[in-house]
PDB file of N, CA and C in Angstrom:
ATOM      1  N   UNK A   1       0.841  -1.169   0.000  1.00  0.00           N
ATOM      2  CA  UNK A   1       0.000   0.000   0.000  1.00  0.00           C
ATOM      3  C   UNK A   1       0.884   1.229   0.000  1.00  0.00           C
ATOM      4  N   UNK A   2       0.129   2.178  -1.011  1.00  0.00           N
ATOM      5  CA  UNK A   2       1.164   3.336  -0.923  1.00  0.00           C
ATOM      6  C   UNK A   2       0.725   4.420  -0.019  1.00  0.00           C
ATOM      7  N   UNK A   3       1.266   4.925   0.805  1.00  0.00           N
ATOM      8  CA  UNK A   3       0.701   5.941   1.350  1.00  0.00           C
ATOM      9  C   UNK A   3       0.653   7.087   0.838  1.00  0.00           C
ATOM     10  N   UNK A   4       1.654   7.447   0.045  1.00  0.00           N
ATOM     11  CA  UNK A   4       1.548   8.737  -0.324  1.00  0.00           C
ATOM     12  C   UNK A   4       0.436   9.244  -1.343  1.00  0.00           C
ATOM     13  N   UNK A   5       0.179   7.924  -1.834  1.00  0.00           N
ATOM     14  CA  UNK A   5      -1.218   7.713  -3.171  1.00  0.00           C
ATOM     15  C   UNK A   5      -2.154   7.615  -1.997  1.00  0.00           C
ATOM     16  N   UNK A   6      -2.351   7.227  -1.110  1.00  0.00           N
ATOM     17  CA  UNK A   6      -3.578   7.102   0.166  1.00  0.00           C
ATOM     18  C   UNK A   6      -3.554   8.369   1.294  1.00  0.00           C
ATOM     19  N   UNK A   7      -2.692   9.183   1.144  1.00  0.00           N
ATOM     20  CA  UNK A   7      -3.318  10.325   1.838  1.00  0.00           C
ATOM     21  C   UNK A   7      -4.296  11.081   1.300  1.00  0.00           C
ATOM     22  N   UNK A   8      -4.142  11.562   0.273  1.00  0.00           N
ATOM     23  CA  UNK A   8      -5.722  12.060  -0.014  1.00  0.00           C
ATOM     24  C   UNK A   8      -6.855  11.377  -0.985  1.00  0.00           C
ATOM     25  N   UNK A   9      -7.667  11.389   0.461  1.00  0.00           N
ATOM     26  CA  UNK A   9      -8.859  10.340   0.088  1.00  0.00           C
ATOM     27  C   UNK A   9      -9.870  10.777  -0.876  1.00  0.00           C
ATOM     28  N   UNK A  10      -9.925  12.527  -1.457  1.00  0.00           N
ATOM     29  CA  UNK A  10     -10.751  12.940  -2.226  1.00  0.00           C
ATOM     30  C   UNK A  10     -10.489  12.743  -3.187  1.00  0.00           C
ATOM     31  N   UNK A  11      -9.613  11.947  -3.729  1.00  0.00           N
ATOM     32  CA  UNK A  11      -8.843  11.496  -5.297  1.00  0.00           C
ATOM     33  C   UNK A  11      -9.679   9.941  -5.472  1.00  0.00           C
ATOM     34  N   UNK A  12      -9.994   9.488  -4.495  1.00  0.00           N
ATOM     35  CA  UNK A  12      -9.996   7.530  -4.670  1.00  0.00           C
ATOM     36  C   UNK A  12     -11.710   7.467  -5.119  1.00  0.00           C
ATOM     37  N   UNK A  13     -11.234   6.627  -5.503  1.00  0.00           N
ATOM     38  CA  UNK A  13     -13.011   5.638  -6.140  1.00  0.00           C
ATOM     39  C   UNK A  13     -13.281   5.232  -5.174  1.00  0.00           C
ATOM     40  N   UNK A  14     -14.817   4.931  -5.456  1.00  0.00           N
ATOM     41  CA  UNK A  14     -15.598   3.718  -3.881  1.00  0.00           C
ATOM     42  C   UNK A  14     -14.142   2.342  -4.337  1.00  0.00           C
ATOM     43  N   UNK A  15     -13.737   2.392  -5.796  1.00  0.00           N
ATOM     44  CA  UNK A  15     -13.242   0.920  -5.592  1.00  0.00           C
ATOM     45  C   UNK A  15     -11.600   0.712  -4.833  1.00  0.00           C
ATOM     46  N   UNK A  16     -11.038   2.232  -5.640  1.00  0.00           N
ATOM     47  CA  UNK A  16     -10.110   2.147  -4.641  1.00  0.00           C
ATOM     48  C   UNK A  16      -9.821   2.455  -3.450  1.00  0.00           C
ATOM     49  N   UNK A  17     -10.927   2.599  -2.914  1.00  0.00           N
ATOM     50  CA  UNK A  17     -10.895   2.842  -1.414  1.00  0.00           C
ATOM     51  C   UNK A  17     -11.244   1.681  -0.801  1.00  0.00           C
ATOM     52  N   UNK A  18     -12.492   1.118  -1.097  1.00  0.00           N
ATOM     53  CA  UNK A  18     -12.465  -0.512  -0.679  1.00  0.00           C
ATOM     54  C   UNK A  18     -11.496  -1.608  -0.950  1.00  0.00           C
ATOM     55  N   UNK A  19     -10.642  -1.008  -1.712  1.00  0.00           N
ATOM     56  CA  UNK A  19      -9.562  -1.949  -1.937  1.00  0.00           C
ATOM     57  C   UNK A  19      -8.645  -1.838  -1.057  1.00  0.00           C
ATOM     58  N   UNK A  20      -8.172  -0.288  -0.740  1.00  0.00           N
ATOM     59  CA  UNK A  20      -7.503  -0.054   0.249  1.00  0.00           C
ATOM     60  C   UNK A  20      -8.316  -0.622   1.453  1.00  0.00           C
ATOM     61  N   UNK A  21      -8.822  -0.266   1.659  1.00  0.00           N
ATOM     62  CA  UNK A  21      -9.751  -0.797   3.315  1.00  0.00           C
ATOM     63  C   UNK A  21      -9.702  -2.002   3.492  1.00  0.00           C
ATOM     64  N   UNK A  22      -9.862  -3.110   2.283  1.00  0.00           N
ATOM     65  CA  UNK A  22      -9.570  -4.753   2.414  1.00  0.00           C
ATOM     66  C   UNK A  22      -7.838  -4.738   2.505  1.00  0.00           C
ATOM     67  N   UNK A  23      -6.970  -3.989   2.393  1.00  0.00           N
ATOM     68  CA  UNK A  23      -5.814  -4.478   2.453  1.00  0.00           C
ATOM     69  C   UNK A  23      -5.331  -4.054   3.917  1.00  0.00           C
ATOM     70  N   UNK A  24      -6.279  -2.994   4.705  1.00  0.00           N
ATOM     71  CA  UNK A  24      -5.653  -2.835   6.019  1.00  0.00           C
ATOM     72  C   UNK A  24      -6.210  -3.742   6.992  1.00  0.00           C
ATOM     73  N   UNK A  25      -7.457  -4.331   6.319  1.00  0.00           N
ATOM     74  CA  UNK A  25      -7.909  -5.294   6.988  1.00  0.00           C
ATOM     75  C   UNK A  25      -7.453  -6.728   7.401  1.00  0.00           C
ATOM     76  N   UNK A  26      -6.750  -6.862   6.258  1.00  0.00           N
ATOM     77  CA  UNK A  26      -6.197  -7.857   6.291  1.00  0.00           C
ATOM     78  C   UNK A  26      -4.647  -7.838   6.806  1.00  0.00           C
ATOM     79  N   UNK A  27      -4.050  -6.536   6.575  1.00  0.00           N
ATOM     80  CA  UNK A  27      -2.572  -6.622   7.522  1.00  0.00           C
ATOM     81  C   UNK A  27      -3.403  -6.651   8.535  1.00  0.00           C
ATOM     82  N   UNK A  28      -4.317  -5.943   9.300  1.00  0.00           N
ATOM     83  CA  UNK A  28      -4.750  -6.342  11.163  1.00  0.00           C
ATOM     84  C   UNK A  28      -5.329  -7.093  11.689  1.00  0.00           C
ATOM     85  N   UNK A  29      -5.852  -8.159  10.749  1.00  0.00           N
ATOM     86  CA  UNK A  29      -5.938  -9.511  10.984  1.00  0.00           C
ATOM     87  C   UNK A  29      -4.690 -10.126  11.000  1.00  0.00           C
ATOM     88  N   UNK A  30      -3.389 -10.270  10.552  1.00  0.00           N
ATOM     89  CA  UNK A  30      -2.532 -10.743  10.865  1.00  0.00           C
ATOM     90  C   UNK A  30      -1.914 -10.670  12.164  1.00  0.00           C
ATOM     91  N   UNK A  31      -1.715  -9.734  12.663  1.00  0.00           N
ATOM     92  CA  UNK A  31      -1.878  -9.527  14.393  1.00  0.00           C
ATOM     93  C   UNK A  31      -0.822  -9.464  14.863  1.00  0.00           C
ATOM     94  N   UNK A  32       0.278  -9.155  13.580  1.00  0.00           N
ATOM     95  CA  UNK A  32       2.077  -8.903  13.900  1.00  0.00           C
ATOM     96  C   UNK A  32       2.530  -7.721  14.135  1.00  0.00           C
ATOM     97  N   UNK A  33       1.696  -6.996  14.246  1.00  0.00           N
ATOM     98  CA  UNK A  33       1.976  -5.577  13.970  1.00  0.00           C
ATOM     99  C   UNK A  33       1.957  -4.828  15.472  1.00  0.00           C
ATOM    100  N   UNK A  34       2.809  -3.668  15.101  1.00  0.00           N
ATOM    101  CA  UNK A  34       3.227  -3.124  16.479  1.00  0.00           C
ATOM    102  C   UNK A  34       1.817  -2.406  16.685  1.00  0.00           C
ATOM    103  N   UNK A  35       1.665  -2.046  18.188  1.00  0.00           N
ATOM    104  CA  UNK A  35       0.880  -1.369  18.419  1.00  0.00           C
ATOM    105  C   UNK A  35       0.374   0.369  17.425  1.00  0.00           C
ATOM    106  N   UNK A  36       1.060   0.797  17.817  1.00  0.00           N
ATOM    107  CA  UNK A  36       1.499   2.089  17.197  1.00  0.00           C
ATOM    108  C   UNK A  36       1.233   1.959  15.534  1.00  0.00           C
ATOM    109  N   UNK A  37       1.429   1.404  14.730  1.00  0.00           N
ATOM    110  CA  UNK A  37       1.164   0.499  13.374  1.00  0.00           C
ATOM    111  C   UNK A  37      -0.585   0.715  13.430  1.00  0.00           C
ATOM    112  N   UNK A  38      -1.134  -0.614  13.924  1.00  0.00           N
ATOM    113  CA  UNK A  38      -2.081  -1.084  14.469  1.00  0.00           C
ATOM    114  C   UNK A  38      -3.418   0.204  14.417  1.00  0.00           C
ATOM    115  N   UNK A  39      -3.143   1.104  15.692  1.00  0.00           N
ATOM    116  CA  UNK A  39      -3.666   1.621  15.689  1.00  0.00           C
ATOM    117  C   UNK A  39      -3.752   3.024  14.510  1.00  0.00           C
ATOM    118  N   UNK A  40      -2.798   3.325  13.814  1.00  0.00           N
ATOM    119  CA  UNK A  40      -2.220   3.753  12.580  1.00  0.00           C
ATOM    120  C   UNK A  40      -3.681   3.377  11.866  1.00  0.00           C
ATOM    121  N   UNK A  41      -3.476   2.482  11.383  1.00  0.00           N
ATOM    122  CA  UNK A  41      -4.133   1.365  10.471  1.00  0.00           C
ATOM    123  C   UNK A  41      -5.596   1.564  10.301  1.00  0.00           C
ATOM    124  N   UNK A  42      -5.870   1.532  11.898  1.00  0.00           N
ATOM    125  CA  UNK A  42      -7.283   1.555  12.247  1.00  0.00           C
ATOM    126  C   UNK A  42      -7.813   3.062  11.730  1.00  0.00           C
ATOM    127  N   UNK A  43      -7.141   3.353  12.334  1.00  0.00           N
ATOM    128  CA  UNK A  43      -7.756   4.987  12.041  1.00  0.00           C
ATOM    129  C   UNK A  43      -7.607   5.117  10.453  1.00  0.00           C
ATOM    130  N   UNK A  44      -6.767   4.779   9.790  1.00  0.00           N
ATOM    131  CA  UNK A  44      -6.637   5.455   8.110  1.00  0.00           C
ATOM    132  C   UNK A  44      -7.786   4.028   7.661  1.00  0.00           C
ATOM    133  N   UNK A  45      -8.542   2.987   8.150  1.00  0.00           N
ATOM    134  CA  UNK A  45      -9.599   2.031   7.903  1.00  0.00           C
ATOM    135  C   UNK A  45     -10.762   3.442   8.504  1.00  0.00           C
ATOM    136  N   UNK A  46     -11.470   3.487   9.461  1.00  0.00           N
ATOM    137  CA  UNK A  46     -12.098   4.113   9.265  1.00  0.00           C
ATOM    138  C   UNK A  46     -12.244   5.069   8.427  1.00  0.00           C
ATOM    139  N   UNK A  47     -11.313   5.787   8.217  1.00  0.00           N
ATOM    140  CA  UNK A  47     -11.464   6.959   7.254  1.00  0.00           C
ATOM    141  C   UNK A  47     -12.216   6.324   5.716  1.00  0.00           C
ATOM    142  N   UNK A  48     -11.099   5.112   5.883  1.00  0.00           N
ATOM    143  CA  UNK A  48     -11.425   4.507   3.879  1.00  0.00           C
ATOM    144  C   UNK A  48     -12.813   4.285   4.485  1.00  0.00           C
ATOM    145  N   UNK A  49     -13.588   3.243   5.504  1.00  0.00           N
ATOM    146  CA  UNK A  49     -14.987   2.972   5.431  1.00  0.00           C
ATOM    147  C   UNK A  49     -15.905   4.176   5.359  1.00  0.00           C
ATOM    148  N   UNK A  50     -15.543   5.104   6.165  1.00  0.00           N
ATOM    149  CA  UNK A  50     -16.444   6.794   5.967  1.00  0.00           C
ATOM    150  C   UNK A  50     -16.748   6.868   4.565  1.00  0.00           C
ATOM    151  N   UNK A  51     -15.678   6.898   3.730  1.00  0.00           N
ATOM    152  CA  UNK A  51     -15.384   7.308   2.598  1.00  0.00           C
ATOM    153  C   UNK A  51     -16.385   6.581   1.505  1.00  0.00           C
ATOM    154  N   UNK A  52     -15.994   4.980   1.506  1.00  0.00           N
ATOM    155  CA  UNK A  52     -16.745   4.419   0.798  1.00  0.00           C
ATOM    156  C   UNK A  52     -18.258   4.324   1.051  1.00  0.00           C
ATOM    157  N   UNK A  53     -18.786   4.755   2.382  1.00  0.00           N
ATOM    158  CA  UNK A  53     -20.062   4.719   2.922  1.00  0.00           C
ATOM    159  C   UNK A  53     -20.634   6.193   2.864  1.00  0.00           C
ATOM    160  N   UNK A  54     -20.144   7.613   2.259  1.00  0.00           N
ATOM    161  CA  UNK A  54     -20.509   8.071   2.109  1.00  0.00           C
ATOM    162  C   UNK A  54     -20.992   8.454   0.084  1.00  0.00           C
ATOM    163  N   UNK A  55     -19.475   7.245  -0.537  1.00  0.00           N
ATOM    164  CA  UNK A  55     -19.678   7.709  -1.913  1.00  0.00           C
ATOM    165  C   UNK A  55     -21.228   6.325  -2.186  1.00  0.00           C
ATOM    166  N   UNK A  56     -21.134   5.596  -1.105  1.00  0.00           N
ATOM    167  CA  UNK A  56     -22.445   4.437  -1.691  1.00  0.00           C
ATOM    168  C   UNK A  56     -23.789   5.075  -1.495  1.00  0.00           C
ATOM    169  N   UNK A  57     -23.784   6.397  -0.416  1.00  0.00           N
ATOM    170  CA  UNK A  57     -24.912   6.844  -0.429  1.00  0.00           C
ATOM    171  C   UNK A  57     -24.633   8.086  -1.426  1.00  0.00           C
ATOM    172  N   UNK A  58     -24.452   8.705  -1.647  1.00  0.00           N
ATOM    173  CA  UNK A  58     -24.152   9.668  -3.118  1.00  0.00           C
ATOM    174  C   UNK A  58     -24.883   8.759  -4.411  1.00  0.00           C
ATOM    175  N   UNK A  59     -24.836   7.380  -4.141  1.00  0.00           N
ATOM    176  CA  UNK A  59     -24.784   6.892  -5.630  1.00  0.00           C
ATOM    177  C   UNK A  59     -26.216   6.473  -5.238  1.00  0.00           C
ATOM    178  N   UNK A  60     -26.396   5.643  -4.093  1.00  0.00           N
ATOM    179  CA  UNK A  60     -27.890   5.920  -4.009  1.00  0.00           C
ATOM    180  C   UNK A  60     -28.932   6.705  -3.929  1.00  0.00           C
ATOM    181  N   UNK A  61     -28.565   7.722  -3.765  1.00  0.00           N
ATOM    182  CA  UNK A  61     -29.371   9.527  -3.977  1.00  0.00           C
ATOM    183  C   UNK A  61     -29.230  10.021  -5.278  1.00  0.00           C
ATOM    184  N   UNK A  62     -28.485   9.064  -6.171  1.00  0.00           N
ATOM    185  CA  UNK A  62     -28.682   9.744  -7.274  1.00  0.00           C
ATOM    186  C   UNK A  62     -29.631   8.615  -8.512  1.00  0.00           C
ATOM    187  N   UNK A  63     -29.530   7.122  -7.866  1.00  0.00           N
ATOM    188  CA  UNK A  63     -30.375   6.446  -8.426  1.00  0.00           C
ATOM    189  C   UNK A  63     -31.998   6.299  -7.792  1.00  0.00           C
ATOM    190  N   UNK A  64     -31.850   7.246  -6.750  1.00  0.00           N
ATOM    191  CA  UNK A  64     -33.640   7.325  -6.639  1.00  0.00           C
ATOM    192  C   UNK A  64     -34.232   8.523  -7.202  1.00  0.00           C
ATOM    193  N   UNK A  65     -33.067   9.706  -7.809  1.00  0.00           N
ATOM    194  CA  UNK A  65     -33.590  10.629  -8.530  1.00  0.00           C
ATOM    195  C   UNK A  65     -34.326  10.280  -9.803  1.00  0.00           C
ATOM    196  N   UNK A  66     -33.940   8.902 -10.581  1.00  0.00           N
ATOM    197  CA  UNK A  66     -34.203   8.465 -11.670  1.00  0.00           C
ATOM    198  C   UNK A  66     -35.625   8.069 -11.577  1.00  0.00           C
ATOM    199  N   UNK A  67     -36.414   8.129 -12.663  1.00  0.00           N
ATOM    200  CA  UNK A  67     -37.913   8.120 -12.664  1.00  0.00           C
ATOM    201  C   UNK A  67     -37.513   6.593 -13.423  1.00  0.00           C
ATOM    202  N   UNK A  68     -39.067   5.813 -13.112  1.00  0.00           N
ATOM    203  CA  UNK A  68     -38.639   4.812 -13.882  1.00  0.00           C
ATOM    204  C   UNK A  68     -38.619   4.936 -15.726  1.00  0.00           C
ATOM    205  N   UNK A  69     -38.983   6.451 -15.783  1.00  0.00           N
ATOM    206  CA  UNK A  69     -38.707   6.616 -17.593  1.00  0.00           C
ATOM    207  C   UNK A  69     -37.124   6.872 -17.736  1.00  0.00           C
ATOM    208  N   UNK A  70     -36.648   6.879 -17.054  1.00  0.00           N
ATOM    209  CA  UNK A  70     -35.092   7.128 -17.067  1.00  0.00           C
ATOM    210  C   UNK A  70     -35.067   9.006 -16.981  1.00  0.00           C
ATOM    211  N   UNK A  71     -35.744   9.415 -16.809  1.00  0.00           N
ATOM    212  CA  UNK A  71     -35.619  10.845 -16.375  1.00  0.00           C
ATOM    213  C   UNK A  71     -34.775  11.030 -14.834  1.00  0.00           C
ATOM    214  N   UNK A  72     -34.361  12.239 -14.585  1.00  0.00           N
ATOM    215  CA  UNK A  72     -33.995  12.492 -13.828  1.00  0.00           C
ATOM    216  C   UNK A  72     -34.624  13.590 -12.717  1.00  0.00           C
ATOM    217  N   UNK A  73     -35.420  13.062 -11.779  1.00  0.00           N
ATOM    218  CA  UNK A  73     -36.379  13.913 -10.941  1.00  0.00           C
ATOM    219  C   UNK A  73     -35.567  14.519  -9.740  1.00  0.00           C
ATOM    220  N   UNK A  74     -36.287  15.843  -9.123  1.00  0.00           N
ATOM    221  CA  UNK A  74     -35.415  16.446  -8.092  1.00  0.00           C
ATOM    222  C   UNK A  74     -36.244  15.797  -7.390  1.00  0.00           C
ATOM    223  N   UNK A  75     -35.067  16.223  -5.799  1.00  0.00           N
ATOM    224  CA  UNK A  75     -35.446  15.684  -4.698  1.00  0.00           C
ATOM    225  C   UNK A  75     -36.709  16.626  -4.171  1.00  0.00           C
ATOM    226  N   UNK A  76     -37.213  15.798  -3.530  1.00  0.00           N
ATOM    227  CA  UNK A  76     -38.117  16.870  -1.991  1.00  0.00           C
ATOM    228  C   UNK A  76     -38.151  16.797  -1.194  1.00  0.00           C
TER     229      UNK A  76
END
């Protein structure tokens, strides 16, 4: 994982952010890692889950705008 490509999270896709998020998941399931690491980890995982849980609702607010004619209706 690169960090310097993973500090800013306003650049990443839902995919590369879930990709990132499965790869910190899986170094902290391994359970070798120093504390300090660890908790590192955790915190830049939440961030990626925020991230991807805020672009899945973006995408769902924009597929209930759709009428079923394929128009695009505002919200109310």
């Amino acid at each position: 994982m690169d960090n310097r490509q993973d500090h800013d999270l306003t650049n990443l896709t839902f995919e590369q952010a879930y990709a990132r998020l499965e790869e910190i998941v899986t170094r902290l399931e391994a359970a070798d890692l120093p504390l300090e690491e660890s908790v590192t980890l955790y915190e830049r995982g939440q961030q990626l889950a925020r991230l991807c849980g805020d672009l899945l609702d973006a995408a769902e607010l924009r597929v209930q705008q759709v009428t079923a004619a394929g128009e695009i209706k505002p919200l109310e």
